[in-house]
N, C-alpha and C. Protein backbone atom coordinates (compact mmCIF):
# COMPACT_ATOMS: atom_id res chain seq x y z
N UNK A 1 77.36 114.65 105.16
CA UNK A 1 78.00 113.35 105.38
C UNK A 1 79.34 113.33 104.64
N UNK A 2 80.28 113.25 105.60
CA UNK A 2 81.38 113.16 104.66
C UNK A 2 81.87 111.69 104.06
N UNK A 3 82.94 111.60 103.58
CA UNK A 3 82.88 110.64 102.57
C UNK A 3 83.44 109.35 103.20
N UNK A 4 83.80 109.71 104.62
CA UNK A 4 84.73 108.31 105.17
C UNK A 4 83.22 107.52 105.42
N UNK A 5 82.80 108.44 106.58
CA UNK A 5 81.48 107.99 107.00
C UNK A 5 80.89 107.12 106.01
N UNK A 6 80.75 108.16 104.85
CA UNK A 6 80.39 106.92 103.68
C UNK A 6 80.24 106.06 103.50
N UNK A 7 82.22 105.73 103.51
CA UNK A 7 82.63 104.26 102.98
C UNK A 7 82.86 103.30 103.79
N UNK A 8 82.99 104.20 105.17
CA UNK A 8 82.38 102.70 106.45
C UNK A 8 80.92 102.39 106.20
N UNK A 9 80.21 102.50 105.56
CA UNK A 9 78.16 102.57 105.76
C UNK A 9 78.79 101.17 104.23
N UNK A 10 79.43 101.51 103.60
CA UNK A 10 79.11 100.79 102.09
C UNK A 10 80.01 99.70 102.55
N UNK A 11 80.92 99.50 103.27
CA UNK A 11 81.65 98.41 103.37
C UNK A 11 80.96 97.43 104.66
N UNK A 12 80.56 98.40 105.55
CA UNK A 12 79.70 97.07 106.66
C UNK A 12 78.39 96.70 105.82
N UNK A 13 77.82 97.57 104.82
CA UNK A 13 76.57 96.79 103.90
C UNK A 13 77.03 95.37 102.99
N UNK A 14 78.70 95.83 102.83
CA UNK A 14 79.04 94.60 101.49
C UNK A 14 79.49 93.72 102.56
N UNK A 15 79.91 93.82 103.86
CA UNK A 15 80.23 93.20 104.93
C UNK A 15 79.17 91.57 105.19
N UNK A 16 77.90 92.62 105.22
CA UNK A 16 76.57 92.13 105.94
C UNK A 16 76.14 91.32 104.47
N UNK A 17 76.02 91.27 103.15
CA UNK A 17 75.81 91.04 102.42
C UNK A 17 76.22 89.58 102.32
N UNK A 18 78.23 89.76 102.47
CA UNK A 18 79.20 88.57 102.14
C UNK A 18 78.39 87.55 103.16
N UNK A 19 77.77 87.98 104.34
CA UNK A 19 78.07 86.94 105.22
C UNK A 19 76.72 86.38 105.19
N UNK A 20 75.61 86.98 104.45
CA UNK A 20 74.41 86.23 104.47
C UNK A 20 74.42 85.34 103.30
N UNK A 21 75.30 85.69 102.43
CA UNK A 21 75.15 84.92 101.39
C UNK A 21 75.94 83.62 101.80
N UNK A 22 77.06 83.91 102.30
CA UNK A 22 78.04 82.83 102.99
C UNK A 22 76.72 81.58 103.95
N UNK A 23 75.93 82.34 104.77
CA UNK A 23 74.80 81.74 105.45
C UNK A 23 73.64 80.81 104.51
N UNK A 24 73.75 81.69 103.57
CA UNK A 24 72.78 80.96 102.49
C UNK A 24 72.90 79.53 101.92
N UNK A 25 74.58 79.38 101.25
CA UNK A 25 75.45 78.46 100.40
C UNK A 25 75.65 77.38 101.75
N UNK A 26 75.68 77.57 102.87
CA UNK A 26 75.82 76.44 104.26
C UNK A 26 74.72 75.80 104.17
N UNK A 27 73.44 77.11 104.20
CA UNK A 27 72.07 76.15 104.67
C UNK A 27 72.41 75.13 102.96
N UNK A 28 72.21 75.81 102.11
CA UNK A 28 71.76 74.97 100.82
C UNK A 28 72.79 73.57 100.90
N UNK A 29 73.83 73.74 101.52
CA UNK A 29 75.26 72.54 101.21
C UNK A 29 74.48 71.08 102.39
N UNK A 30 73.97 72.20 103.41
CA UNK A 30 73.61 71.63 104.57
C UNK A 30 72.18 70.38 104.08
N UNK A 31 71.05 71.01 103.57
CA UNK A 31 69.94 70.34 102.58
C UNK A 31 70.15 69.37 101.84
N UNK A 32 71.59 69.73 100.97
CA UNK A 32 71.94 68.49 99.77
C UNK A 32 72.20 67.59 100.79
N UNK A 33 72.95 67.20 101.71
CA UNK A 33 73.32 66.12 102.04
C UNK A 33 72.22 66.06 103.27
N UNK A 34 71.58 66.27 103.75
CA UNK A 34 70.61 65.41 104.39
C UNK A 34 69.70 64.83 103.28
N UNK A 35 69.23 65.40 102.01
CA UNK A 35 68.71 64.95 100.56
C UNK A 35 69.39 63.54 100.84
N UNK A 36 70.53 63.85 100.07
CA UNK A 36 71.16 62.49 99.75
C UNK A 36 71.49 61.50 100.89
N UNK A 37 71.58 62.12 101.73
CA UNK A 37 71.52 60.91 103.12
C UNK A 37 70.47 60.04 102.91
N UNK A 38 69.42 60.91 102.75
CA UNK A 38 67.58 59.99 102.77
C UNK A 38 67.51 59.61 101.43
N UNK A 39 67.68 59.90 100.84
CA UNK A 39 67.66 59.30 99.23
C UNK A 39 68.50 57.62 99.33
N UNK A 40 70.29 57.87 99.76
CA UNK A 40 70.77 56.66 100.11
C UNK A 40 70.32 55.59 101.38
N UNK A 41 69.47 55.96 102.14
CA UNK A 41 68.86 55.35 102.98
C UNK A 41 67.93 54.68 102.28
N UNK A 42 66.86 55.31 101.79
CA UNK A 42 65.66 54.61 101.14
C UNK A 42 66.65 53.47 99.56
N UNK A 43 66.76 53.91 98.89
CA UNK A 43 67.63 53.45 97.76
C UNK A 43 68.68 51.94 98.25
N UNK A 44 69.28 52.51 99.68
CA UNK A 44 70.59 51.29 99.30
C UNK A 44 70.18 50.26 99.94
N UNK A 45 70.84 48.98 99.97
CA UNK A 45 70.35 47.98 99.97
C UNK A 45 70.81 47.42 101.93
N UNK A 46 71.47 48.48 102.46
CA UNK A 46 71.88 48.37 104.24
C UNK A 46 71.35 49.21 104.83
N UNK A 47 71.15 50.44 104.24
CA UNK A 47 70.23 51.35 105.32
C UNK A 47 71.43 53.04 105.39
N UNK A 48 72.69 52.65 105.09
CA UNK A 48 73.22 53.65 105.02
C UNK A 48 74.80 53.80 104.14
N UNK A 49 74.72 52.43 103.61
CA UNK A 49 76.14 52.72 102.67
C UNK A 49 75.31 53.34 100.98
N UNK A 50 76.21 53.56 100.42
CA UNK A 50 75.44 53.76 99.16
C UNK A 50 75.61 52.50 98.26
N UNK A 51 74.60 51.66 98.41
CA UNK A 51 74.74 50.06 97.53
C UNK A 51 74.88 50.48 96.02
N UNK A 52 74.92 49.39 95.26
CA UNK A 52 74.41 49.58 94.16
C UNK A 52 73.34 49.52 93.25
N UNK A 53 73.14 50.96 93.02
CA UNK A 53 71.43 51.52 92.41
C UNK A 53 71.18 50.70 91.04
N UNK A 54 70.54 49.40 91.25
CA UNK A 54 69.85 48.99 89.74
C UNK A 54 69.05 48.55 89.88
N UNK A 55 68.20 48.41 88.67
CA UNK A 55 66.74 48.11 88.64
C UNK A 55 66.65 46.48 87.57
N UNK A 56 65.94 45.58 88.30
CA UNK A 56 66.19 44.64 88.05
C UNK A 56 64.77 44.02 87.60
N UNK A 57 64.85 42.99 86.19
CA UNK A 57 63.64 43.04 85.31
C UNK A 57 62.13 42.56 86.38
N UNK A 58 61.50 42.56 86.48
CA UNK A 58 60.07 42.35 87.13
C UNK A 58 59.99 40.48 86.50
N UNK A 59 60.31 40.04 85.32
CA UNK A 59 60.29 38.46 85.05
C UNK A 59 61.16 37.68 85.90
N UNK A 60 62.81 38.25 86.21
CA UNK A 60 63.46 37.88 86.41
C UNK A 60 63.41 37.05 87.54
N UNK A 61 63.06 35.87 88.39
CA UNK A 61 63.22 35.40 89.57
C UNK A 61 64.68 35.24 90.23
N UNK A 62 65.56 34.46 89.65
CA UNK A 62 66.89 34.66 89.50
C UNK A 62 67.15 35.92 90.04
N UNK A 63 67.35 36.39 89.83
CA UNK A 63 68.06 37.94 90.27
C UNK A 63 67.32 38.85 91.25
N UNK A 64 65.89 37.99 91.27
CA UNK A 64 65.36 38.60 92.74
C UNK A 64 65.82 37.96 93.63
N UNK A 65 65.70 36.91 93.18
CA UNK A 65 66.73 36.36 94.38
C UNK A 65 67.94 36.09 95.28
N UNK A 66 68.91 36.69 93.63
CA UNK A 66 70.50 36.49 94.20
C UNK A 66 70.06 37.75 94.97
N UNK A 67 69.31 39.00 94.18
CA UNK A 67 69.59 40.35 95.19
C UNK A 67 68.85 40.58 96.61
N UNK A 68 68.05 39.50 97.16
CA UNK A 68 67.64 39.61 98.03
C UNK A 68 68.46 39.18 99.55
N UNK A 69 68.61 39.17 100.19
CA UNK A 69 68.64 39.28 101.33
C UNK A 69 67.86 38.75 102.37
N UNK A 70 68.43 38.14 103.60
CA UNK A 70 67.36 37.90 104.69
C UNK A 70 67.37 39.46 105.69
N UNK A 71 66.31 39.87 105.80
CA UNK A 71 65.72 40.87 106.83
C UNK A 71 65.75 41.93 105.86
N UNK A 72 65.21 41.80 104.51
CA UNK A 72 64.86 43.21 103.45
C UNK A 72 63.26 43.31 103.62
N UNK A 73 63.04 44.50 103.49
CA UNK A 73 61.71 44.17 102.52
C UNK A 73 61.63 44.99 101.02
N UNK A 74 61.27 44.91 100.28
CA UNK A 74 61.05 45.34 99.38
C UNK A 74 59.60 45.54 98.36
N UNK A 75 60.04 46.16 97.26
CA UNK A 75 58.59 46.89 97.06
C UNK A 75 58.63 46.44 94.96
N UNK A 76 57.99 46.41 94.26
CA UNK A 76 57.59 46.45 93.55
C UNK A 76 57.61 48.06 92.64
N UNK A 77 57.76 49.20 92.52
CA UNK A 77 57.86 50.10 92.78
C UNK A 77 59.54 50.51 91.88
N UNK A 78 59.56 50.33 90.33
CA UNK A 78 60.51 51.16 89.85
C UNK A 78 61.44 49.58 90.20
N UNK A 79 61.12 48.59 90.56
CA UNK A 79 62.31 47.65 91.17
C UNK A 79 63.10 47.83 91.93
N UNK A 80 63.17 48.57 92.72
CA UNK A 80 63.67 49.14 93.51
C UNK A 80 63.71 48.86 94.74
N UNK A 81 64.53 48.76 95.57
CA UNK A 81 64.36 48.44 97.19
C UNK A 81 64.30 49.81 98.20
N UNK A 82 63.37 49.47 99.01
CA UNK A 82 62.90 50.88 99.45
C UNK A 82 62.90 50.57 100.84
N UNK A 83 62.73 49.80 101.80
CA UNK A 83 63.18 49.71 103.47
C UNK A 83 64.01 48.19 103.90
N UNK A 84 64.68 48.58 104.59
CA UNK A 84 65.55 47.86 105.34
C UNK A 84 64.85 47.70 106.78
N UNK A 85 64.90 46.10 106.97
CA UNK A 85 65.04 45.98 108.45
C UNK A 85 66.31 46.86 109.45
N UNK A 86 65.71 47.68 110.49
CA UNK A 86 66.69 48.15 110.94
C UNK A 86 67.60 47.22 112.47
């Protein structure tokens, strides 16, 4: 085997390498944001903007109330609001 032969065999391997890894870092980029899509879905307070994430005291009536909404439902659960009427 001579040596060109070689270094075409080692460069289509680092070739094939670059581009699975390139394939890899898409799927993973691709995962985070459907993550955080469904994370801000469940979490925000419309169904798809990112509201603002706070947790509000369990005594408090007041403030369940300013933060409520007509057509929410909500959960008990961390204080947290977890489905939207769609």
């Amino acid at each position: 085997m001579d040596t060109e032969t070689f270094l075409y065999i080692i460069i289509i391997i680092i070739i094939i390498i670059i581009i699975i890894i390139i394939i890899i870092i898409i799927i993973i980029i691709i995962i985070i944001i459907i993550l955080l899509w469904f994370y801000f879905w469940l979490v925000s307070s419309c169904g798809g903007c990112s509201a603002p994430l706070y947790k509000r005291s369990r005594n408090s009536v007041q403030a369940r109330r300013q933060s409520e909404r007509p057509g929410q439902r909500q959960t008990s659960a961390g204080g947290k609001m977890v489905r939207c009427a769609r």
